[in-house]
N, C-alpha and C. Protein backbone atom coordinates (compact mmCIF):
# COMPACT_ATOMS: atom_id res chain seq x y z
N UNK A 1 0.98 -13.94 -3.75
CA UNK A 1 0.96 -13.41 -2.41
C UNK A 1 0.24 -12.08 -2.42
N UNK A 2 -0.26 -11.95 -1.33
CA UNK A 2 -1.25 -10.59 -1.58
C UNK A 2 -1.37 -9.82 0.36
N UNK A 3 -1.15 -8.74 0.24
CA UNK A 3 -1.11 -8.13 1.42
C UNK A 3 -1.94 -7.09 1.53
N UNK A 4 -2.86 -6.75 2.93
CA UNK A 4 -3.46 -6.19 2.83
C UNK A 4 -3.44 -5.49 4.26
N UNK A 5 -3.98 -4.21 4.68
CA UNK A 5 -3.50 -3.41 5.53
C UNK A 5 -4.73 -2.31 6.35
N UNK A 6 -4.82 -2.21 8.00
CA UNK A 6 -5.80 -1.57 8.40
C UNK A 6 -4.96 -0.81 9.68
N UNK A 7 -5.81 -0.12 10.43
CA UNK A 7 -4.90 0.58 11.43
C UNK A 7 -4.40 -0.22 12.55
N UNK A 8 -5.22 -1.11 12.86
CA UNK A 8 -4.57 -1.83 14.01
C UNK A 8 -3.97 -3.41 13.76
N UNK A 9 -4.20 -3.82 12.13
CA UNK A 9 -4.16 -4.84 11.93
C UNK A 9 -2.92 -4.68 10.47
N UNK A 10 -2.67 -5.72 10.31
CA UNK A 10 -1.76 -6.47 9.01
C UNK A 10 -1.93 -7.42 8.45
N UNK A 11 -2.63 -8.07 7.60
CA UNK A 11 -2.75 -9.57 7.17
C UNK A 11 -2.03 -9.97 5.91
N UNK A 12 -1.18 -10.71 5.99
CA UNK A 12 0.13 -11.19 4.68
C UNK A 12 -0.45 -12.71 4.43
N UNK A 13 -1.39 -12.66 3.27
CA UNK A 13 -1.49 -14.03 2.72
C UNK A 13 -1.09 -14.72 1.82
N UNK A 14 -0.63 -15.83 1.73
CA UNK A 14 0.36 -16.54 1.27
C UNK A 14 0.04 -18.09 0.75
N UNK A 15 -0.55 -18.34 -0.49
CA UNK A 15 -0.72 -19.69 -0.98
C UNK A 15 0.76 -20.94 -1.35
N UNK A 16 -0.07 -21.90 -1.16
CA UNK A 16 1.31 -23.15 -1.44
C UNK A 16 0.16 -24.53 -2.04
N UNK A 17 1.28 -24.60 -2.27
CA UNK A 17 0.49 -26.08 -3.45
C UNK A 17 1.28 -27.25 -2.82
N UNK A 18 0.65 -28.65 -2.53
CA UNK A 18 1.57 -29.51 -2.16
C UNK A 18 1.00 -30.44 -3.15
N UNK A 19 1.79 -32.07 -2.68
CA UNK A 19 1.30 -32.79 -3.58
C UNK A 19 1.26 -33.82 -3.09
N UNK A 20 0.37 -35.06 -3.64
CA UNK A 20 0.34 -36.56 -3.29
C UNK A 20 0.43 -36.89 -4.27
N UNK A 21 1.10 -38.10 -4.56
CA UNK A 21 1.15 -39.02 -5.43
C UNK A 21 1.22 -40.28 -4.76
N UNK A 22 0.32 -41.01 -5.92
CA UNK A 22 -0.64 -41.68 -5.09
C UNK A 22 0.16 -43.48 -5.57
N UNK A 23 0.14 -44.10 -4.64
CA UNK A 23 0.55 -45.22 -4.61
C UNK A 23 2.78 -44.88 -3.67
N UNK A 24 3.24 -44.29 -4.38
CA UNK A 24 5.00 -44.08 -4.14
C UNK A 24 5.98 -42.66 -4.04
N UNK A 25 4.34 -41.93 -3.73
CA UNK A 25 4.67 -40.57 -3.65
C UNK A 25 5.14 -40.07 -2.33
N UNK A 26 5.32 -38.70 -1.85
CA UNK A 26 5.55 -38.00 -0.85
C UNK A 26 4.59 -36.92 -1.12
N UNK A 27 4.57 -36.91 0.47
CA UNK A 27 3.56 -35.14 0.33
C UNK A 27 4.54 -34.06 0.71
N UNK A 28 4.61 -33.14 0.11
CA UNK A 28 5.33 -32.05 -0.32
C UNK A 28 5.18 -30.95 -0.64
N UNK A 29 5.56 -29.45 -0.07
CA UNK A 29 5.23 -28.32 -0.73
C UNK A 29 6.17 -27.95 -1.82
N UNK A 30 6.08 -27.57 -3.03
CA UNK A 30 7.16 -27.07 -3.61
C UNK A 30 6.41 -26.89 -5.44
N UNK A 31 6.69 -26.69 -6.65
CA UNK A 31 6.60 -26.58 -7.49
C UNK A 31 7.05 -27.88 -8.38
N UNK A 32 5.67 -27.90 -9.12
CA UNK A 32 5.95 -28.77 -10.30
C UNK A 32 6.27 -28.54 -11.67
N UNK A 33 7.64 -29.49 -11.85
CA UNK A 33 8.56 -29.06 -13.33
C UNK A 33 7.68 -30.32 -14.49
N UNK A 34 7.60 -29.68 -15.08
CA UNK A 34 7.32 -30.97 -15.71
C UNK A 34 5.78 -31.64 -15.57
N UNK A 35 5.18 -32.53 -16.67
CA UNK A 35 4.28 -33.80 -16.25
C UNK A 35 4.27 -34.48 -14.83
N UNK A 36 4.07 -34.61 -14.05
CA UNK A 36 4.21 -35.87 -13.19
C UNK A 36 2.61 -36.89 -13.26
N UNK A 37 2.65 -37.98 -13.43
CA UNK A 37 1.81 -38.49 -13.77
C UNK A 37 1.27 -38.74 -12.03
N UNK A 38 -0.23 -39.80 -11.99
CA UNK A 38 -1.06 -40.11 -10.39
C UNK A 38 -0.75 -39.25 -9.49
N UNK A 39 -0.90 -37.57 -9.47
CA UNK A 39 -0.86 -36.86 -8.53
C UNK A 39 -2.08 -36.24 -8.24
N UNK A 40 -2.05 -35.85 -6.89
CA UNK A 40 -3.07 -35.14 -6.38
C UNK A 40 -2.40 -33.42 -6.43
N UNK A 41 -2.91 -32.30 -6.94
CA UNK A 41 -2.66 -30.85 -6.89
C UNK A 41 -3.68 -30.27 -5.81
N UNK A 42 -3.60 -29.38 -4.95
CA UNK A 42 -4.14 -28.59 -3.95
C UNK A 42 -3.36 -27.45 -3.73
N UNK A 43 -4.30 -26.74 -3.46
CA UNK A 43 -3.12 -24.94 -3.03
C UNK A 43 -3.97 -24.83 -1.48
N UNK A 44 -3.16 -24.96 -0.65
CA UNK A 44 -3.17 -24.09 0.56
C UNK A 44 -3.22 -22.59 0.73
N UNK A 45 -3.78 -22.68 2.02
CA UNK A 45 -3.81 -20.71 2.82
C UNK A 45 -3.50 -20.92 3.71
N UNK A 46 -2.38 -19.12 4.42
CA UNK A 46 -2.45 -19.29 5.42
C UNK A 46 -1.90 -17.77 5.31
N UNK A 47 -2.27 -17.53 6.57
CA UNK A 47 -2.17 -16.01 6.78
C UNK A 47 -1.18 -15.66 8.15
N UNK A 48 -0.73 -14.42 7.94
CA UNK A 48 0.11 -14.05 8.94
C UNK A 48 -0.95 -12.33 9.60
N UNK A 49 -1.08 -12.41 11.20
CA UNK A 49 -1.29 -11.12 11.21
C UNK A 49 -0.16 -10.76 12.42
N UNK A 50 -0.37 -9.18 12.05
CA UNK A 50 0.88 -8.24 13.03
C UNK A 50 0.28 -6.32 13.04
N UNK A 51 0.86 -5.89 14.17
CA UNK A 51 0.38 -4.67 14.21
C UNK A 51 1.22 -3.96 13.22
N UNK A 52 0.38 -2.52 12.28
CA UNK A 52 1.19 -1.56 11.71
C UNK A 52 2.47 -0.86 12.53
N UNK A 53 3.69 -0.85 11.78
CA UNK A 53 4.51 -0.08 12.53
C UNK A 53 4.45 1.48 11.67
N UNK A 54 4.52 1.42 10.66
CA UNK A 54 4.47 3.17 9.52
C UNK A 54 3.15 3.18 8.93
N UNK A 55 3.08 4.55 9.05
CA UNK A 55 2.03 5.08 7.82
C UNK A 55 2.58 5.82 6.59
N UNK A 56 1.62 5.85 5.70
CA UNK A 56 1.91 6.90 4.76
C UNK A 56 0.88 7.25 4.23
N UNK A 57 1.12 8.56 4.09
CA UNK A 57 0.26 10.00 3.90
C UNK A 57 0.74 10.88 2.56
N UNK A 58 -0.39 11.23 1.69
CA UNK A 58 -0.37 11.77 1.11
C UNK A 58 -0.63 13.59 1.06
N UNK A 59 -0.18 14.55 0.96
CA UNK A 59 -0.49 15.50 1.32
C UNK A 59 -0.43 16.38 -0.08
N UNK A 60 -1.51 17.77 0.25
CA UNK A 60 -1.30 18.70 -1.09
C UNK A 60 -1.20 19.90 -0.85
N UNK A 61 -0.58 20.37 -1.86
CA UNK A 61 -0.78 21.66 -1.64
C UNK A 61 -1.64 22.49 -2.33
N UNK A 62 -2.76 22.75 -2.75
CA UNK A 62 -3.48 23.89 -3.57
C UNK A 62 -3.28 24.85 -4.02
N UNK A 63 -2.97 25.78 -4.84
CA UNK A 63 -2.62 27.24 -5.11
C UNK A 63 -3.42 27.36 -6.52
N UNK A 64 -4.71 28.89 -5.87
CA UNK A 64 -5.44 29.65 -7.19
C UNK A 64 -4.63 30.70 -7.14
N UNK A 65 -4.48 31.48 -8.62
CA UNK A 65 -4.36 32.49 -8.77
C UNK A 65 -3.77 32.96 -10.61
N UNK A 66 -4.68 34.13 -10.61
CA UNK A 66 -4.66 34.95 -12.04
C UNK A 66 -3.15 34.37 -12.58
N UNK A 67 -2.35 34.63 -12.25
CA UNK A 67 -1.00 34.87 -12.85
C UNK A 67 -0.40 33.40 -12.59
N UNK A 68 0.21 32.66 -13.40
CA UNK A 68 0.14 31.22 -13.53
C UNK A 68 1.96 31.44 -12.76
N UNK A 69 2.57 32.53 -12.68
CA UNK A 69 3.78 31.97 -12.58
C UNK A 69 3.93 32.50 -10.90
N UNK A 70 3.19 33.68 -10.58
CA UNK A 70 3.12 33.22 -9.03
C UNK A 70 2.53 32.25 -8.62
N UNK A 71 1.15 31.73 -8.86
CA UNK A 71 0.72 30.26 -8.79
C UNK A 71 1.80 28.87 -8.70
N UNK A 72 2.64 28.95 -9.30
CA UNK A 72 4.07 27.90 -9.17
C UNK A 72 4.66 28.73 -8.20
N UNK A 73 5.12 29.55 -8.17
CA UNK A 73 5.58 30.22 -7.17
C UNK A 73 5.82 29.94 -5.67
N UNK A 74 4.17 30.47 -5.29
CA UNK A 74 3.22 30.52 -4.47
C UNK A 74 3.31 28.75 -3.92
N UNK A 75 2.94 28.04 -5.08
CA UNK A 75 3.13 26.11 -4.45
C UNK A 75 4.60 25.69 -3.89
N UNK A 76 5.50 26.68 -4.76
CA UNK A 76 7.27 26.13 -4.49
C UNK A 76 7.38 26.33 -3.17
N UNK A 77 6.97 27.43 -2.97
CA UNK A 77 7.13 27.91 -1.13
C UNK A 77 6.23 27.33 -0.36
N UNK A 78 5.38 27.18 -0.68
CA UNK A 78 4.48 26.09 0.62
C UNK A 78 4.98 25.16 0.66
N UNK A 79 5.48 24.51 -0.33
CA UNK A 79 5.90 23.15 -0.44
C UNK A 79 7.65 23.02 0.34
N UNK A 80 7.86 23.92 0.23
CA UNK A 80 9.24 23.97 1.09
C UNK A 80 9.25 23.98 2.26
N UNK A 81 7.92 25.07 2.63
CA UNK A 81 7.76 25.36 4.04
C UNK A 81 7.20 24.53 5.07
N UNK A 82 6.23 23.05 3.76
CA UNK A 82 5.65 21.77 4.68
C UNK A 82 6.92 21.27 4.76
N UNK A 83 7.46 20.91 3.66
CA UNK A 83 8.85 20.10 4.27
C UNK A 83 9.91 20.02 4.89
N UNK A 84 9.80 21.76 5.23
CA UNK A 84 10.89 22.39 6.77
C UNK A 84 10.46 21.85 7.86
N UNK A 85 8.76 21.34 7.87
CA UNK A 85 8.40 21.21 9.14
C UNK A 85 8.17 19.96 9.39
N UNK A 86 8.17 18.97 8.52
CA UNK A 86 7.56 17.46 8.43
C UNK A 86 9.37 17.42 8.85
N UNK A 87 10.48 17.61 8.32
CA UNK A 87 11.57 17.55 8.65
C UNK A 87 12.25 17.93 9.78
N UNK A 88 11.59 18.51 10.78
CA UNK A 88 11.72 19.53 11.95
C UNK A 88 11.17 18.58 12.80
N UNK A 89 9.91 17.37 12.42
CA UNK A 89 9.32 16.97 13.48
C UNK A 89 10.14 15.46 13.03
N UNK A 90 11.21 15.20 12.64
CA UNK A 90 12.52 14.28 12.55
C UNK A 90 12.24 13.12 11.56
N UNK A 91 11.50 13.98 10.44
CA UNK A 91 11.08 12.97 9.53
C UNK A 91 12.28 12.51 8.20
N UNK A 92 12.87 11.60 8.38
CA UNK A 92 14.35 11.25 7.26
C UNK A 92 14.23 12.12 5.90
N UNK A 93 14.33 12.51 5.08
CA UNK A 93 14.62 13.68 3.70
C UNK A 93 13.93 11.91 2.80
N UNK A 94 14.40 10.79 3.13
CA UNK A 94 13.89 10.24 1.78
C UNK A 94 12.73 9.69 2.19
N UNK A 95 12.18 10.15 3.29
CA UNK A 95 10.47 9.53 3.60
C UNK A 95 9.63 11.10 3.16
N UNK A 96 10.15 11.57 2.77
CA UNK A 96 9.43 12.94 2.32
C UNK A 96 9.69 12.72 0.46
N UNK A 97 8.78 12.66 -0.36
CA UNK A 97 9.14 12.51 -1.62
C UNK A 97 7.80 13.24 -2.62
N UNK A 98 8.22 13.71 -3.31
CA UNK A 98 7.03 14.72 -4.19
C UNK A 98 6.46 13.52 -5.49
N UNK A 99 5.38 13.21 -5.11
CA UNK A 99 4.83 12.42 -5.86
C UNK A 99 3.85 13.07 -6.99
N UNK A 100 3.62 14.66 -7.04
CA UNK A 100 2.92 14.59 -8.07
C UNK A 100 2.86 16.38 -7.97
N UNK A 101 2.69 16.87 -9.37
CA UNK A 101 2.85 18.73 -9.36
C UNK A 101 1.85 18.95 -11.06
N UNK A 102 0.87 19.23 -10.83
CA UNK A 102 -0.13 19.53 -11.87
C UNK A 102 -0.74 21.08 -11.64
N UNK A 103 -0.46 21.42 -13.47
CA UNK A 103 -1.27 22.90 -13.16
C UNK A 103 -1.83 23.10 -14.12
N UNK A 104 -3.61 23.52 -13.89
CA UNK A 104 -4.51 23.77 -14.85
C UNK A 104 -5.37 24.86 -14.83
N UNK A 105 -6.11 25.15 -15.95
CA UNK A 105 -6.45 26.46 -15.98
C UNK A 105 -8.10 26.44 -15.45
N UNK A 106 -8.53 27.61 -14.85
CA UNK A 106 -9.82 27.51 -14.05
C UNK A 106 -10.67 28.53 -14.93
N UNK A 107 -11.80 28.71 -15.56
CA UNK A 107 -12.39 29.26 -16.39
C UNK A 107 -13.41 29.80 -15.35
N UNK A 108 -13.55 31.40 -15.24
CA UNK A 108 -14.90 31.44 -14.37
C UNK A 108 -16.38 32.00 -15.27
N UNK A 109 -16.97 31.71 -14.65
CA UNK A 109 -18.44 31.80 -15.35
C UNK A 109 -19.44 32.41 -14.20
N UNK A 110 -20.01 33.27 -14.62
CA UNK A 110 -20.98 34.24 -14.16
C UNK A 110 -22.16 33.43 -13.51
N UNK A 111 -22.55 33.36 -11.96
CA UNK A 111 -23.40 32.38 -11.69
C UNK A 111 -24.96 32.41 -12.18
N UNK A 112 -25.38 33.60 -12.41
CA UNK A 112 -26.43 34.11 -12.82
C UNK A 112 -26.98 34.10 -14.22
N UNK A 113 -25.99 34.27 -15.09
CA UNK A 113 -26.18 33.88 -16.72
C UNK A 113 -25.74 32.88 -17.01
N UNK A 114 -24.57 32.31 -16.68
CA UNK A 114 -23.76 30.93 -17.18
C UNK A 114 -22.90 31.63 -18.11
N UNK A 115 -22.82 32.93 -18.21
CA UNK A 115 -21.54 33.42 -19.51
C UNK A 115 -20.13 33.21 -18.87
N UNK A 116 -19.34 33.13 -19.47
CA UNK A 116 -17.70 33.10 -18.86
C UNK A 116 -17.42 34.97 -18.53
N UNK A 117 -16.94 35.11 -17.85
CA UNK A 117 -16.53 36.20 -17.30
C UNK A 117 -15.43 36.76 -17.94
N UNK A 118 -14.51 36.03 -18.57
CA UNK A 118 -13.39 36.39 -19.45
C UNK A 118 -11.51 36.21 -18.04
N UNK A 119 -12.59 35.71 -17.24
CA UNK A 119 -11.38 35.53 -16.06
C UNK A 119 -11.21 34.18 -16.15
N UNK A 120 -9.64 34.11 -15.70
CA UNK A 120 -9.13 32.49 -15.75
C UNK A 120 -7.95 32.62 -14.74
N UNK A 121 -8.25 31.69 -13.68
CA UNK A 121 -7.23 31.30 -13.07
C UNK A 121 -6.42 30.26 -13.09
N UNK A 122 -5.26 29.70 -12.85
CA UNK A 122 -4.59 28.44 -13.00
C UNK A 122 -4.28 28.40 -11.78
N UNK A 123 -4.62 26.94 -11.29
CA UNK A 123 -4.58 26.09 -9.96
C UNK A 123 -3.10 25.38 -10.55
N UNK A 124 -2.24 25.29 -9.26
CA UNK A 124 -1.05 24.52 -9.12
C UNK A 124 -1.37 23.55 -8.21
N UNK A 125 -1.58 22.47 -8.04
CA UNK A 125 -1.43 21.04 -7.17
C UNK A 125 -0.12 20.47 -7.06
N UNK A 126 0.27 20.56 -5.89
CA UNK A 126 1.74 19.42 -5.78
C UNK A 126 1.09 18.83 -4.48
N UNK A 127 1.55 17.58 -4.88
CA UNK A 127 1.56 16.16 -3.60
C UNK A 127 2.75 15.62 -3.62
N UNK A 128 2.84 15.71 -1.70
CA UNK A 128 4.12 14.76 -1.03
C UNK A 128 3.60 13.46 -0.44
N UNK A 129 4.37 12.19 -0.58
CA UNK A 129 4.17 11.35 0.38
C UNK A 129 5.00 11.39 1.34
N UNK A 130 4.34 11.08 2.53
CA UNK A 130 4.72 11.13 3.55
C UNK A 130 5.63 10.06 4.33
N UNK A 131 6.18 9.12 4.22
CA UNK A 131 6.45 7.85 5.46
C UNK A 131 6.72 8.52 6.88
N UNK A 132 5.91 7.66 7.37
CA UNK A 132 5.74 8.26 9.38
C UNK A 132 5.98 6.99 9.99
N UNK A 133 7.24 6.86 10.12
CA UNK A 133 8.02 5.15 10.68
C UNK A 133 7.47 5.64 12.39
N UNK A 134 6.65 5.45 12.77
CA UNK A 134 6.00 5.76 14.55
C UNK A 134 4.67 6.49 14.14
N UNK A 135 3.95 5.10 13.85
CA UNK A 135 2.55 5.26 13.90
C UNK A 135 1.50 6.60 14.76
N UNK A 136 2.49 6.23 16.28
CA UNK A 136 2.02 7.32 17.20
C UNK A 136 2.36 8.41 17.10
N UNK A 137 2.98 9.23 15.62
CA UNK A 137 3.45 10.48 15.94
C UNK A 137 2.40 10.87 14.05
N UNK A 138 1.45 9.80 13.83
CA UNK A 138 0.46 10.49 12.55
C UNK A 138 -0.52 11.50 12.76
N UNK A 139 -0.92 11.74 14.30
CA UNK A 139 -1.30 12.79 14.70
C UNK A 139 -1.01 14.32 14.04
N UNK A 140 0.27 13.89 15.02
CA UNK A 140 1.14 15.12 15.02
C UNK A 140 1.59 15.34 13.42
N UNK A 141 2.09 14.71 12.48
CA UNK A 141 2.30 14.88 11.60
C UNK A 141 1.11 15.87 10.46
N UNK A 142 0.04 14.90 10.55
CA UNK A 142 -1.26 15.78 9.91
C UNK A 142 -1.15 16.94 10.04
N UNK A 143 -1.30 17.40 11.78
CA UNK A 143 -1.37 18.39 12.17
C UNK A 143 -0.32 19.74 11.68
N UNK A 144 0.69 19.34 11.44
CA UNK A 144 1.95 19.49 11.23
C UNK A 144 1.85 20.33 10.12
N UNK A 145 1.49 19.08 9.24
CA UNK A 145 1.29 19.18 7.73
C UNK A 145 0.08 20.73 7.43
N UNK A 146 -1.16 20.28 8.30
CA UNK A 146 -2.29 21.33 8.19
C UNK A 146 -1.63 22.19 8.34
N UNK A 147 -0.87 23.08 9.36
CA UNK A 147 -0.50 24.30 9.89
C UNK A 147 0.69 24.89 8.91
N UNK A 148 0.85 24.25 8.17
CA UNK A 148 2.20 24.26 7.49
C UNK A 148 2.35 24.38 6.03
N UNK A 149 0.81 24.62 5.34
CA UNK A 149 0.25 25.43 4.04
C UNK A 149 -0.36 23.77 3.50
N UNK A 150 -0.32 22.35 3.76
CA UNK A 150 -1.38 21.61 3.25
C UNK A 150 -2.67 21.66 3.34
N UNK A 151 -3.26 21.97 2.17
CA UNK A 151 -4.72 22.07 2.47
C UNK A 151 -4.99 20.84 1.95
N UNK A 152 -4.60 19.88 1.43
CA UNK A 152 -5.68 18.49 0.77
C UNK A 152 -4.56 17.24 1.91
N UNK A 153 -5.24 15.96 1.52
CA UNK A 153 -4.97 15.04 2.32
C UNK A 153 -5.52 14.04 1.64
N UNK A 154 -4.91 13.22 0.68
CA UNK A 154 -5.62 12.62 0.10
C UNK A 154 -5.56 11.20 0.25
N UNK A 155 -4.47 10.89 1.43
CA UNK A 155 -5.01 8.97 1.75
C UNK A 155 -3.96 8.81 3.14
N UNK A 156 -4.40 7.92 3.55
CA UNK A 156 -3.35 7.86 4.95
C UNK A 156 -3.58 5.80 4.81
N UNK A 157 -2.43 5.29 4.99
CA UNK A 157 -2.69 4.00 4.76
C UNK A 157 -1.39 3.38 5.71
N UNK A 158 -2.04 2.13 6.27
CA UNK A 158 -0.75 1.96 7.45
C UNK A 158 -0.29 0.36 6.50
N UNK A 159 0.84 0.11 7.18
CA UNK A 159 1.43 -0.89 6.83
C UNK A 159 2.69 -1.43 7.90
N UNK A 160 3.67 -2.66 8.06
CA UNK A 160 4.48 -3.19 8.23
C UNK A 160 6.41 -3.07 7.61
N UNK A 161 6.87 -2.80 8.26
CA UNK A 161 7.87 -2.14 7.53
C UNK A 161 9.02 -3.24 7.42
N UNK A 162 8.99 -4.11 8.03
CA UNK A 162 9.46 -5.53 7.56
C UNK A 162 8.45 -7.10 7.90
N UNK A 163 8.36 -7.23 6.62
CA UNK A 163 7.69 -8.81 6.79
C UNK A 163 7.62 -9.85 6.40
N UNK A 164 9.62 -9.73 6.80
CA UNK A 164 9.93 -11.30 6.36
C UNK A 164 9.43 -12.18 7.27
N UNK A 165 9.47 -12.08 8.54
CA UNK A 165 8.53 -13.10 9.41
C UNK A 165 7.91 -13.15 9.35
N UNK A 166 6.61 -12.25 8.82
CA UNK A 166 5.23 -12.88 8.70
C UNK A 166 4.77 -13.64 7.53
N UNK A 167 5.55 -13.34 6.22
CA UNK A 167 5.44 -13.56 5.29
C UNK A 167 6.28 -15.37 5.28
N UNK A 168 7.68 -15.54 6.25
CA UNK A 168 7.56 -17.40 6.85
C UNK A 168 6.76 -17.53 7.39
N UNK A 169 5.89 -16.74 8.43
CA UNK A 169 4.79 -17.52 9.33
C UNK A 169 3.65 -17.67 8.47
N UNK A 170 3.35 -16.82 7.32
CA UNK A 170 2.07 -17.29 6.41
C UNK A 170 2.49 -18.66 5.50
N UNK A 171 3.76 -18.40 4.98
CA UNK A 171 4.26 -19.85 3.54
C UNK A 171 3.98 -20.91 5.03
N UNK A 172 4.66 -21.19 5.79
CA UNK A 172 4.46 -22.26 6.58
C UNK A 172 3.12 -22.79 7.09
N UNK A 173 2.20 -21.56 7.28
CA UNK A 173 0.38 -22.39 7.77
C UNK A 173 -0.02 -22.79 6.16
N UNK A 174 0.33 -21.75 5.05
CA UNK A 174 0.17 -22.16 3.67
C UNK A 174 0.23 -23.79 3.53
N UNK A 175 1.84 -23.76 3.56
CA UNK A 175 2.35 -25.33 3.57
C UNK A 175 1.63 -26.65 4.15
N UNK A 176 1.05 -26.33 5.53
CA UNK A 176 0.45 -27.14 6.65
C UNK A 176 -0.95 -27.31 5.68
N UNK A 177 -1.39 -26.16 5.12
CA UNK A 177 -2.45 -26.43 4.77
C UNK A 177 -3.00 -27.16 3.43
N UNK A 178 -2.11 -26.79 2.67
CA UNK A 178 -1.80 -27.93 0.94
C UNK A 178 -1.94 -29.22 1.85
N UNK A 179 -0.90 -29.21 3.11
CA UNK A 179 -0.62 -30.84 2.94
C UNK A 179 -2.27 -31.66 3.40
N UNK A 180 -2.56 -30.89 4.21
CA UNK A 180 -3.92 -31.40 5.05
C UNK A 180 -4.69 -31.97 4.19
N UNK A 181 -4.91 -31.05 3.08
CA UNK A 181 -5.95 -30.81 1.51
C UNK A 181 -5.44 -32.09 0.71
N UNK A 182 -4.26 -32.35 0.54
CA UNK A 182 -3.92 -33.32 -0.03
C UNK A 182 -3.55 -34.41 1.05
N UNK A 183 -3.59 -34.70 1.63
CA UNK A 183 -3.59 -36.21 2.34
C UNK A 183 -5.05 -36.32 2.59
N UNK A 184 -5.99 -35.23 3.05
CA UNK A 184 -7.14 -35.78 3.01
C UNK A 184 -8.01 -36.33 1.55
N UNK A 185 -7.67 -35.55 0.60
CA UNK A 185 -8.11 -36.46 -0.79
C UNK A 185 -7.34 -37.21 -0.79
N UNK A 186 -6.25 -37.66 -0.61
CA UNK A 186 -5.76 -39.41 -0.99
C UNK A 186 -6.08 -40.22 -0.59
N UNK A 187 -6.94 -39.44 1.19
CA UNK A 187 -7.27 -40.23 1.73
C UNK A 187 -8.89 -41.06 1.23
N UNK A 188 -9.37 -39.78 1.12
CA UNK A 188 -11.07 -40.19 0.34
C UNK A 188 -10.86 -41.18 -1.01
N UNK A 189 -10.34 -40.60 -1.54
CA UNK A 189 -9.90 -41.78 -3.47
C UNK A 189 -8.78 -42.67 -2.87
N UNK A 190 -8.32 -43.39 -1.64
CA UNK A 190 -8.08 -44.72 -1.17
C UNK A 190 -6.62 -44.70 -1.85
N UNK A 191 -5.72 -43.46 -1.88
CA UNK A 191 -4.77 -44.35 -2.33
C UNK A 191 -3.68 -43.80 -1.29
N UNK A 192 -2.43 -43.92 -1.31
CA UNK A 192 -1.44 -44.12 -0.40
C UNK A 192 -0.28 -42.98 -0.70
N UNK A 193 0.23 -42.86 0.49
CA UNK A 193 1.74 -41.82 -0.18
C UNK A 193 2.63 -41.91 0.64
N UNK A 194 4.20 -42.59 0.26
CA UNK A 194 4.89 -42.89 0.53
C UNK A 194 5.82 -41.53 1.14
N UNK A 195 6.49 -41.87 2.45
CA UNK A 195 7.16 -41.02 2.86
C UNK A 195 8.48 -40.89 2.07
């Protein structure tokens, strides 16, 4: 099964295999145990689409500076201060989650010679994901986020937040479609399938 995701769209696709057997068989979706001897194998498609209900957003925070432990510092508090406000605009505590906090050292170099300067700063990166269950409020959220010490933004991706129905409405055109695939070859190689 494989799902795939755009802003106004959802597509949940969903393969099935049916079978003929030919002369005393049935056509059937389901899995084969075992050998079965005079069968026909086919895999069906079928797809389900539906509008996104959530997004999710990745957000960062950036921090340069000489001294590596205000640099953590400096990220702890932005990072508190986006999530006072992503939380302010009624976002649940477990749709807010820190997915990533890296800190490395920045070497500067003289643009004119290429010598190192003997200065080094260390950059702190932390990233939150975001879940925004009301598509119509990713605006506001960004915005949110911008004003609120994120300077990076590194993916915004929508999705479906339940899809067990689409995911029966895809196995079922799946199903329809094995069978089609296989009754029409039993039908071409002339042989028969018993209900």
């Amino acid at each position: 099964m494989k799902a795939k995701s755009a802003k106004g769209l959802f597509i949940l696709a969903v393969t099935a295999a049916a079978f003929a057997v030919a002369g005393c068989g049935s056509i059937a979706a389901g899995a084969v145990l075992g050998y079965t001897p005079n069968t026909i194998t086919v895999q069906g498609y079928g797809e389900a689409r539906g509008i996104p209900d959530m997004a999710s957003i990745n957000l960062g925070v950036n921090i340069d500076n000489a001294d590596i432990a205000k640099a953590v510092q400096e990220s702890n508090e932005k990072i508190a201060d986006l999530t006072a406000a992503l939380l302010g605009l009624g976002i649940e505590p477990p749709d807010i989650q820190t997915t990533g906090f890296n800190v490395f050292a920045d070497y500067r170099y003289d643009p004119v010679t290429g010598q190192s300067t003997g200065e080094r700063f260390f950059s702190v990166d932390s990233t939150l994901q975001v879940n925004v269950r009301n598509v119509d409020e990713v605006g506001k959220v960004l915005e949110t986020a911008l004003e609120n010490g994120a300077n990076n933004i590194y993916g915004l991706s929508f999705g479906i937040q339940d899809t067990d129905a689409l995911t029966a409405e895809a196995r079922a055109a799946a199903v329809d479609d094995a069978r089609e695939r296989a009754e029409q070859m039993a039908e071409k190689l002339g042989v028969t399938s018993a209900t």
